[in-house]
PDB file of N, CA and C in Angstrom:
ATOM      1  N   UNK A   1     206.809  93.876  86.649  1.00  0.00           N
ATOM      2  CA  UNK A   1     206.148  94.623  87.695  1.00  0.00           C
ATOM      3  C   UNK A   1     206.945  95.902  87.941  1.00  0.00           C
ATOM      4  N   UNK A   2     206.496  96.815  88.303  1.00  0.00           N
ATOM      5  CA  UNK A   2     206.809  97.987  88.231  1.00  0.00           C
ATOM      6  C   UNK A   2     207.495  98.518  89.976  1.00  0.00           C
ATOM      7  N   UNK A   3     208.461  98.835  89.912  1.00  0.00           N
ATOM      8  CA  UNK A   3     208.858  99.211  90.999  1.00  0.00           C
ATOM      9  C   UNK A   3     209.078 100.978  92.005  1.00  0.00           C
ATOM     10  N   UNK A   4     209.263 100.475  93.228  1.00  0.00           N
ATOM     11  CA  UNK A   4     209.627 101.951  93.860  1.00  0.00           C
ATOM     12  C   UNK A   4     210.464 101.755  94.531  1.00  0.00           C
ATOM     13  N   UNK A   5     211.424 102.495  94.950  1.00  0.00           N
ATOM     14  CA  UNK A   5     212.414 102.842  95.792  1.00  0.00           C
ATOM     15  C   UNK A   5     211.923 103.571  96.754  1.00  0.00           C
ATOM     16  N   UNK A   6     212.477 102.758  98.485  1.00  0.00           N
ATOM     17  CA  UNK A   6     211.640 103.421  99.456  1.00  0.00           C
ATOM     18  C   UNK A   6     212.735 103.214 100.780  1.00  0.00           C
ATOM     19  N   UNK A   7     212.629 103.606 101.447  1.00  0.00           N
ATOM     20  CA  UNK A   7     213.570 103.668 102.403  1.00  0.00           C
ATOM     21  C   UNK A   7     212.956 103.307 103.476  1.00  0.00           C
ATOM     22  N   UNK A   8     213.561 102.036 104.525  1.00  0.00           N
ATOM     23  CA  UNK A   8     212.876 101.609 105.485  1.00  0.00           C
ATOM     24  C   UNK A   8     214.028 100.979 106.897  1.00  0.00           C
ATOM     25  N   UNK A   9     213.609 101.068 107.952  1.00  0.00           N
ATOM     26  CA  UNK A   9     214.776 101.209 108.722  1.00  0.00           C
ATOM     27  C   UNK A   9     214.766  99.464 109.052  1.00  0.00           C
ATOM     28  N   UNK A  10     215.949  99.001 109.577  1.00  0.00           N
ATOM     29  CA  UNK A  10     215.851  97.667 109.812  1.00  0.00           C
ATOM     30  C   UNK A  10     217.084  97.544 110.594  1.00  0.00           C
ATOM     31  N   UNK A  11     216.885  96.521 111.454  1.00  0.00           N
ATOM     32  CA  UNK A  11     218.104  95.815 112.412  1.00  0.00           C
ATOM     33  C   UNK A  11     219.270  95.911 111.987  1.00  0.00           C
ATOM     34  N   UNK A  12     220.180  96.375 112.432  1.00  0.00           N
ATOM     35  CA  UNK A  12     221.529  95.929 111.956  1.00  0.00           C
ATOM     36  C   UNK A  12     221.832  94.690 112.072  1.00  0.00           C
ATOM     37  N   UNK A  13     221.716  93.816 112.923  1.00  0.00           N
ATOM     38  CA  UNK A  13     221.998  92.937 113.220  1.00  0.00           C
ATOM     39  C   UNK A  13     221.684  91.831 112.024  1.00  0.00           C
ATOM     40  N   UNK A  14     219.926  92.226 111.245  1.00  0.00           N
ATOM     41  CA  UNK A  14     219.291  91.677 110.588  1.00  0.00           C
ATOM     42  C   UNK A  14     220.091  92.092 109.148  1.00  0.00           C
ATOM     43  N   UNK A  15     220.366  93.086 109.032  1.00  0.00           N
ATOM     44  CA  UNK A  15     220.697  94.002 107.474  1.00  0.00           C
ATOM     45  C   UNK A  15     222.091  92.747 107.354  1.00  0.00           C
ATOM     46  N   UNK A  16     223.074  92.643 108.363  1.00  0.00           N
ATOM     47  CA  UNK A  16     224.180  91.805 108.314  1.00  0.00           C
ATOM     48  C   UNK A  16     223.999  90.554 108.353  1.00  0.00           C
ATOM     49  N   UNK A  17     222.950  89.724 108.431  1.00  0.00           N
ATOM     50  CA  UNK A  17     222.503  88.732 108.267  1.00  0.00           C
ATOM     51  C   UNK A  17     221.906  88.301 106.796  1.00  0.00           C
ATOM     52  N   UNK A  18     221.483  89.506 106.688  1.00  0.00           N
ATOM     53  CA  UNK A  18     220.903  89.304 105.356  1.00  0.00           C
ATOM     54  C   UNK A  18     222.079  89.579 103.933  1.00  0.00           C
ATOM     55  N   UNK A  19     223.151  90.291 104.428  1.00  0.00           N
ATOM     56  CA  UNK A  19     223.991  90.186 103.221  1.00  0.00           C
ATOM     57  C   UNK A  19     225.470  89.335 103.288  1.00  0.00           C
ATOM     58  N   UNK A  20     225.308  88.080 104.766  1.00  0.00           N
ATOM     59  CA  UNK A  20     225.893  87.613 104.629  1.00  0.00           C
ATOM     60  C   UNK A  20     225.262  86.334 103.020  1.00  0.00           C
ATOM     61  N   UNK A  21     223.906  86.371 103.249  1.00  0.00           N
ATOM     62  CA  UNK A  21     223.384  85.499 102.379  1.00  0.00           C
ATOM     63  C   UNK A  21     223.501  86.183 100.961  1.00  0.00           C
ATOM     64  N   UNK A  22     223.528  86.884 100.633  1.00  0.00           N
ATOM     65  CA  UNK A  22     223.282  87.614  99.053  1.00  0.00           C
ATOM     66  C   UNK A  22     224.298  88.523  99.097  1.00  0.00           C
ATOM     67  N   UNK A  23     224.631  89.130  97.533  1.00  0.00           N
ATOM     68  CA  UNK A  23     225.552  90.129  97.531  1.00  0.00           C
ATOM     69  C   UNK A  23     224.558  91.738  97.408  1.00  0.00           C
ATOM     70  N   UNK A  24     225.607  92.116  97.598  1.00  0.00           N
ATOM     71  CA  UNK A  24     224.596  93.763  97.538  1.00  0.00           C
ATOM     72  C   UNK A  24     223.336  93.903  97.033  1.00  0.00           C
ATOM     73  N   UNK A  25     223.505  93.641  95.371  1.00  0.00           N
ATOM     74  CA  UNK A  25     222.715  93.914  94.374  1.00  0.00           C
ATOM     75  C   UNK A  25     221.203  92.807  95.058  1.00  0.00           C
ATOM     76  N   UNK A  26     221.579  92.023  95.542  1.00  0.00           N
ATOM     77  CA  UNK A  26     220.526  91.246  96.097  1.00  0.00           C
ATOM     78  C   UNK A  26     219.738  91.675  97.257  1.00  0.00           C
ATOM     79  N   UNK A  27     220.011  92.557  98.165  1.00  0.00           N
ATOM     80  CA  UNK A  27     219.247  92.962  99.397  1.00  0.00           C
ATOM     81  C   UNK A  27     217.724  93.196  99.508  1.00  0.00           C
ATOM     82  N   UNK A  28     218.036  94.073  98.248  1.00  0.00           N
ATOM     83  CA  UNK A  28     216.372  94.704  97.871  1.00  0.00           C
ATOM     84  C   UNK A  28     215.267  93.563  97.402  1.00  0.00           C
ATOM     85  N   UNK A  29     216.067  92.297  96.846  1.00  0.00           N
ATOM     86  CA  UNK A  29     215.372  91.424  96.277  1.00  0.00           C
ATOM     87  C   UNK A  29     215.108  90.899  97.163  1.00  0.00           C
ATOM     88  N   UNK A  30     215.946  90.471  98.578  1.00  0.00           N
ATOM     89  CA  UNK A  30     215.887  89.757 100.018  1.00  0.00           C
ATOM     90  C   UNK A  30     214.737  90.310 100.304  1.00  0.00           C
ATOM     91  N   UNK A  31     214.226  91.330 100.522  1.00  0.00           N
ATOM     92  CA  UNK A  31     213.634  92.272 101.023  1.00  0.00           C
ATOM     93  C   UNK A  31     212.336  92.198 100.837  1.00  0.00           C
ATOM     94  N   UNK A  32     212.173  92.393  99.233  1.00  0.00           N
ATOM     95  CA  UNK A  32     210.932  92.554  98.724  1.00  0.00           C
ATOM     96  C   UNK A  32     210.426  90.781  98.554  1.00  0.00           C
ATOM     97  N   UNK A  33     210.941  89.833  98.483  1.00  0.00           N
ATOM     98  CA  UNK A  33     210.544  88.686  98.720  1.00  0.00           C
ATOM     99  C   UNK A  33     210.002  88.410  99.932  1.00  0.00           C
ATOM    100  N   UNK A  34     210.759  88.882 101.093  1.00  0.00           N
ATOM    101  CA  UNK A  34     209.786  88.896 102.552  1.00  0.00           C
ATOM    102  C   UNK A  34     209.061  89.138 102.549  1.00  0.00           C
ATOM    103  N   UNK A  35     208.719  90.318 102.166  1.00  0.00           N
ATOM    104  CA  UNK A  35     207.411  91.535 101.960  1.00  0.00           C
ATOM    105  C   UNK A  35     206.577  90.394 101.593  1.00  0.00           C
ATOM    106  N   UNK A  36     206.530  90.406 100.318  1.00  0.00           N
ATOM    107  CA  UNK A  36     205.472  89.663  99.364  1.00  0.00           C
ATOM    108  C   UNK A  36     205.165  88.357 100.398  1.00  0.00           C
ATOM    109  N   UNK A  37     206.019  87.503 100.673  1.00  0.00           N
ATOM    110  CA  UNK A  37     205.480  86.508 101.218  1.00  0.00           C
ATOM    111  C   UNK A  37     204.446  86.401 102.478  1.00  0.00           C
ATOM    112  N   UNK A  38     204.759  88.076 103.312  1.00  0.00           N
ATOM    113  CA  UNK A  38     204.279  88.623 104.162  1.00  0.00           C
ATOM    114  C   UNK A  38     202.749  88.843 103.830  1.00  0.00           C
ATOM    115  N   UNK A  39     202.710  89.354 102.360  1.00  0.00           N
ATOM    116  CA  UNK A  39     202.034  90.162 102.145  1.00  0.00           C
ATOM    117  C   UNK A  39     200.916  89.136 101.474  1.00  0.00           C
ATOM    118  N   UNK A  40     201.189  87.616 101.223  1.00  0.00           N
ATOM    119  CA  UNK A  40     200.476  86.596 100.643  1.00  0.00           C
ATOM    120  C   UNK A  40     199.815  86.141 101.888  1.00  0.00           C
ATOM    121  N   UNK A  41     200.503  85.922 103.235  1.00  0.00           N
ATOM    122  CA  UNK A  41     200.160  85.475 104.556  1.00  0.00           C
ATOM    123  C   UNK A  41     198.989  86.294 105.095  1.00  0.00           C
ATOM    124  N   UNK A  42     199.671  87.411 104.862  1.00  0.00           N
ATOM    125  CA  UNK A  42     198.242  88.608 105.504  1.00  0.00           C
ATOM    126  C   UNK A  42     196.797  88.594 104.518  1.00  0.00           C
ATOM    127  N   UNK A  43     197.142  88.227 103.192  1.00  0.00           N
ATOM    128  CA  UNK A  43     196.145  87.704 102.514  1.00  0.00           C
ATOM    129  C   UNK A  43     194.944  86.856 102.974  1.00  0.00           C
ATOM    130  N   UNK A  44     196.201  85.730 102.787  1.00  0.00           N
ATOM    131  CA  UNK A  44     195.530  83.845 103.510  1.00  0.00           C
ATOM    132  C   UNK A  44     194.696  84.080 104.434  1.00  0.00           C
ATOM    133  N   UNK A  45     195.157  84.827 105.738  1.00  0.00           N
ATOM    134  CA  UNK A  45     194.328  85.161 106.902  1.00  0.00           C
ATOM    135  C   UNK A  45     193.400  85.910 106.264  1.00  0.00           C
ATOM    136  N   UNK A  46     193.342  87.120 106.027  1.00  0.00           N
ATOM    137  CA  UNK A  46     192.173  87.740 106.041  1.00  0.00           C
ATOM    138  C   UNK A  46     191.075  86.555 105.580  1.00  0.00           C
ATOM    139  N   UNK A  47     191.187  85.897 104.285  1.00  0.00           N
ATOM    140  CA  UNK A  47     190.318  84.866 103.489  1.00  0.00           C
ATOM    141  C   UNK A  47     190.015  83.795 104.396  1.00  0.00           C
ATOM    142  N   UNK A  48     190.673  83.469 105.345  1.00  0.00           N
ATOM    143  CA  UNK A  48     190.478  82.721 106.133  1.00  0.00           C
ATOM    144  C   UNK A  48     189.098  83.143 107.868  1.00  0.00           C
ATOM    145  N   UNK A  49     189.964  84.188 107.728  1.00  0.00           N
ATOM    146  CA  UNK A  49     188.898  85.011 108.883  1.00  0.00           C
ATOM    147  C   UNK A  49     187.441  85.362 107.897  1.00  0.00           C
ATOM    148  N   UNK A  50     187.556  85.587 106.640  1.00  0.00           N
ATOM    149  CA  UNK A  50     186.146  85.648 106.236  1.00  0.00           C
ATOM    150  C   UNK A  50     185.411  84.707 106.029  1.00  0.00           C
ATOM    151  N   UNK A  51     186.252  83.714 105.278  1.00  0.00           N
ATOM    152  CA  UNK A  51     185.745  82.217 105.271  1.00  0.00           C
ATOM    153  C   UNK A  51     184.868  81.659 107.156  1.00  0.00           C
ATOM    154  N   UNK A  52     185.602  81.980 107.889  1.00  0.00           N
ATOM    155  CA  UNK A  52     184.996  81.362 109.198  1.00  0.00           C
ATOM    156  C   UNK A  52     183.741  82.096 109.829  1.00  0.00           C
ATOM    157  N   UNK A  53     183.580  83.696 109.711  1.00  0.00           N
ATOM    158  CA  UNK A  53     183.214  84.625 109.600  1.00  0.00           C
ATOM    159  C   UNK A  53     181.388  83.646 108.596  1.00  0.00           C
ATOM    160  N   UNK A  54     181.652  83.152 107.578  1.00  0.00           N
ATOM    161  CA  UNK A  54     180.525  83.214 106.612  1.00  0.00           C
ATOM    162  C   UNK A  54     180.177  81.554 107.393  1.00  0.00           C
ATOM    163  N   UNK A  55     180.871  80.763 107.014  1.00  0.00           N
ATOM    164  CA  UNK A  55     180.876  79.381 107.424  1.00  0.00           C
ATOM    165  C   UNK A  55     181.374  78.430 108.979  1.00  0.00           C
ATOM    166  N   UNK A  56     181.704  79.428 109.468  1.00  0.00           N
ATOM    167  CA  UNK A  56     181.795  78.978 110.875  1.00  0.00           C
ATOM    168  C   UNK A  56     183.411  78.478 111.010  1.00  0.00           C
ATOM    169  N   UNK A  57     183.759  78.122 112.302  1.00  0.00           N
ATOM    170  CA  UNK A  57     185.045  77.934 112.390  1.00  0.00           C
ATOM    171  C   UNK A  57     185.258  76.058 111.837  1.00  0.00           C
ATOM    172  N   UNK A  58     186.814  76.226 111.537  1.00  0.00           N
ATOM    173  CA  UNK A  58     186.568  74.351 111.305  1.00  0.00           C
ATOM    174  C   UNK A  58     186.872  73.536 112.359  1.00  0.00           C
ATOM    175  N   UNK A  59     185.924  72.136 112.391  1.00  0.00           N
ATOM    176  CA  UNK A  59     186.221  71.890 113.651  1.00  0.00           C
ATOM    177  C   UNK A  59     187.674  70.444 113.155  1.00  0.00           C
ATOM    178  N   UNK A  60     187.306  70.367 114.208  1.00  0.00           N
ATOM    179  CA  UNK A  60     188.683  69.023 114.625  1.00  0.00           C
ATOM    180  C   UNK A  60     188.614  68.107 113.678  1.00  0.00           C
ATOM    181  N   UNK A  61     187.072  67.538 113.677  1.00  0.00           N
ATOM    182  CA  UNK A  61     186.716  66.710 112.936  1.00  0.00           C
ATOM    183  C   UNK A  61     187.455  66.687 111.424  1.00  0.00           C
ATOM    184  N   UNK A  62     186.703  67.609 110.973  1.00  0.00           N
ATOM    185  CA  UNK A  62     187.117  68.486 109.522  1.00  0.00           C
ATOM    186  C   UNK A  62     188.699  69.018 109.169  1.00  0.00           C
ATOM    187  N   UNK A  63     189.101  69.042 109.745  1.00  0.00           N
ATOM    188  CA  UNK A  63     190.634  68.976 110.212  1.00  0.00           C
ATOM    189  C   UNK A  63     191.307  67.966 109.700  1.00  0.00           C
ATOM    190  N   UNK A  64     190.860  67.375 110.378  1.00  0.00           N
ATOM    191  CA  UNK A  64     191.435  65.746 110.450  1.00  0.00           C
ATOM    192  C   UNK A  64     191.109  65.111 108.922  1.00  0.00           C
ATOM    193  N   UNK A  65     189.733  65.001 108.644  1.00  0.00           N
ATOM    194  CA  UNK A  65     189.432  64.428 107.185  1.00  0.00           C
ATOM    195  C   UNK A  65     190.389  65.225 106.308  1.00  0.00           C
ATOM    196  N   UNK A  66     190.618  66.606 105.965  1.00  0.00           N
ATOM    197  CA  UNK A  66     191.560  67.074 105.775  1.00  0.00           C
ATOM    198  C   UNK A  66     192.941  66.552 105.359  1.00  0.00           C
ATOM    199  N   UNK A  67     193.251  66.354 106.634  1.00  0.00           N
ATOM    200  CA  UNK A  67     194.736  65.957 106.370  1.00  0.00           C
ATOM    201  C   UNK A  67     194.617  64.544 106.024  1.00  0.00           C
ATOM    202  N   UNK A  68     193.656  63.922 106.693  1.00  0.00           N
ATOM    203  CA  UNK A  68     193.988  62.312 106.065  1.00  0.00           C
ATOM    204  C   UNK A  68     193.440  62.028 104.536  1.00  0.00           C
ATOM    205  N   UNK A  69     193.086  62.927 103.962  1.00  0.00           N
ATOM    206  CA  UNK A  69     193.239  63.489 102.440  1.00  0.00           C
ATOM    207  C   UNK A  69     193.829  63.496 101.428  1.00  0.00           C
ATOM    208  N   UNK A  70     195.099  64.631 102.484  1.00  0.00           N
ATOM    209  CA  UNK A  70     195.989  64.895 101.839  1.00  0.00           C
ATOM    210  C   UNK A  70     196.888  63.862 101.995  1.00  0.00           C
ATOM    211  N   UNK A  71     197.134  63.195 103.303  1.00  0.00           N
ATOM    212  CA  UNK A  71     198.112  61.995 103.189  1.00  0.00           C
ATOM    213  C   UNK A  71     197.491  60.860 102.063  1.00  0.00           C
ATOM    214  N   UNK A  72     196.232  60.756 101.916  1.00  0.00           N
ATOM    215  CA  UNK A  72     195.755  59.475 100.859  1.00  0.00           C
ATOM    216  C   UNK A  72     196.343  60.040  99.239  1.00  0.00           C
ATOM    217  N   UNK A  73     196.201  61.309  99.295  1.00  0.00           N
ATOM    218  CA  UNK A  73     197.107  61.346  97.454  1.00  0.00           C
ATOM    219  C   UNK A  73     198.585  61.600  97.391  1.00  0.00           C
ATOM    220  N   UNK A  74     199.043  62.328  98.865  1.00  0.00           N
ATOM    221  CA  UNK A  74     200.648  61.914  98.666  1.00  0.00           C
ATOM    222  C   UNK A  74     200.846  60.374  98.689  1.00  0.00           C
ATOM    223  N   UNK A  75     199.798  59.697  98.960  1.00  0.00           N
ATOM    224  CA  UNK A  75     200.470  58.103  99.108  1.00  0.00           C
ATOM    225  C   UNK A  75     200.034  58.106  97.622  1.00  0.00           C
ATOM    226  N   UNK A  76     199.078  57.923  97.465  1.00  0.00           N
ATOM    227  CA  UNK A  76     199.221  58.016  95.667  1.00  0.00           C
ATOM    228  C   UNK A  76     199.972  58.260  94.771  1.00  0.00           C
ATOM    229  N   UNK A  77     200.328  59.560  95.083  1.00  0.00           N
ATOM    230  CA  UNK A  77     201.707  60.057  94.297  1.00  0.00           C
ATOM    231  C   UNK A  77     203.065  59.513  94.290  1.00  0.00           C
ATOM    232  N   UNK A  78     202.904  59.021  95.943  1.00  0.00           N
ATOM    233  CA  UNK A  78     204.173  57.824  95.969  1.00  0.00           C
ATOM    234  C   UNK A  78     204.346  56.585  95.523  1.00  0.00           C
ATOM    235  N   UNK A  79     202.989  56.458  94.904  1.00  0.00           N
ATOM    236  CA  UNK A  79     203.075  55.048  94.229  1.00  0.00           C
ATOM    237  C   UNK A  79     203.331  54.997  93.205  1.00  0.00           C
ATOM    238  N   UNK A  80     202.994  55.862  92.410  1.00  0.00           N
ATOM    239  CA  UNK A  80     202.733  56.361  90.943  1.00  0.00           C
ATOM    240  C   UNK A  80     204.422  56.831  90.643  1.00  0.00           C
ATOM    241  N   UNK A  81     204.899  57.728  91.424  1.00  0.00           N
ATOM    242  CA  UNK A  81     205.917  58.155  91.124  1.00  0.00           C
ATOM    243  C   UNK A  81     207.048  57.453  90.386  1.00  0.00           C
ATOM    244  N   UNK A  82     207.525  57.615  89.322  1.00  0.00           N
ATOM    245  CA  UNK A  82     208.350  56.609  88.913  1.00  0.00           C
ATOM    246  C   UNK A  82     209.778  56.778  89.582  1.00  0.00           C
ATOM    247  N   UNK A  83     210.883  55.552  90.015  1.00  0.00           N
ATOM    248  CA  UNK A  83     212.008  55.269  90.802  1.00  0.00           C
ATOM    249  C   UNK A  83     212.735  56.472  89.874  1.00  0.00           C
ATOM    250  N   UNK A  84     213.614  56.757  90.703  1.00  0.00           N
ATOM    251  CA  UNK A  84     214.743  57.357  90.865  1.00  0.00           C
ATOM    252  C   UNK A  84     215.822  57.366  89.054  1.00  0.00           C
ATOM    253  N   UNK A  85     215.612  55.906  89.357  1.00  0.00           N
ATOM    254  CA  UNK A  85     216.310  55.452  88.071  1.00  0.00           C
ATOM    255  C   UNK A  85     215.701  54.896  86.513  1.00  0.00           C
ATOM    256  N   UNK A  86     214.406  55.338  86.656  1.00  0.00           N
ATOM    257  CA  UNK A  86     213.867  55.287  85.677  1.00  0.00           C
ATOM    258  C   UNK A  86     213.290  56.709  85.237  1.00  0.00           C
ATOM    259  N   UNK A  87     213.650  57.251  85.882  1.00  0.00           N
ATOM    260  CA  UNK A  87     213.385  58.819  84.904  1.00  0.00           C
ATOM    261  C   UNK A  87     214.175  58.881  83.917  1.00  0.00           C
ATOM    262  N   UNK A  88     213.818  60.002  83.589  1.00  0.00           N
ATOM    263  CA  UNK A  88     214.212  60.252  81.693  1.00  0.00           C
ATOM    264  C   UNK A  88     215.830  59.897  81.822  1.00  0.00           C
TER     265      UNK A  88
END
């Protein structure tokens, strides 16, 4: 991916936080990983506000089937999963 160099002002407080975690050469990478993740979130929503927008909001109900869904194939997966000590 192709990059730019851009100059953007930020907390001190935050800039020193952030290079207690990484060394120099890493900041920009700190940086632009926020962004992006920012920039995947502001995504989600929009798709989400159009989605509700076309199909209505979800209710509780639908919610709920949802998650008890997703808990029925993580239990799956926990069954299936092979122990600890039988991996490769």
């Amino acid at each position: 991916m192709a990059t730019r160099k851009i100059t953007i002002t930020v907390p001190e407080e935050l800039v020193e936080s952030i290079r207690e975690r990484v060394d120099s050469r890493g900041v920009s990478a700190y940086i632009a990983a926020a962004a992006a993740h920012q920039d995947a979130m502001d995504r989600l929503r929009d798709l989400a506000d159009r989605l509700e927008e076309e199909h209505g909001a979800v209710t509780a109900g639908e919610q709920q089937a949802a998650l008890d869904r997703i808990a029925a194939i993580d239990a799956w997966h926990d069954e299936h999963r092979p122990a600890s000590d039988e991996a490769a």
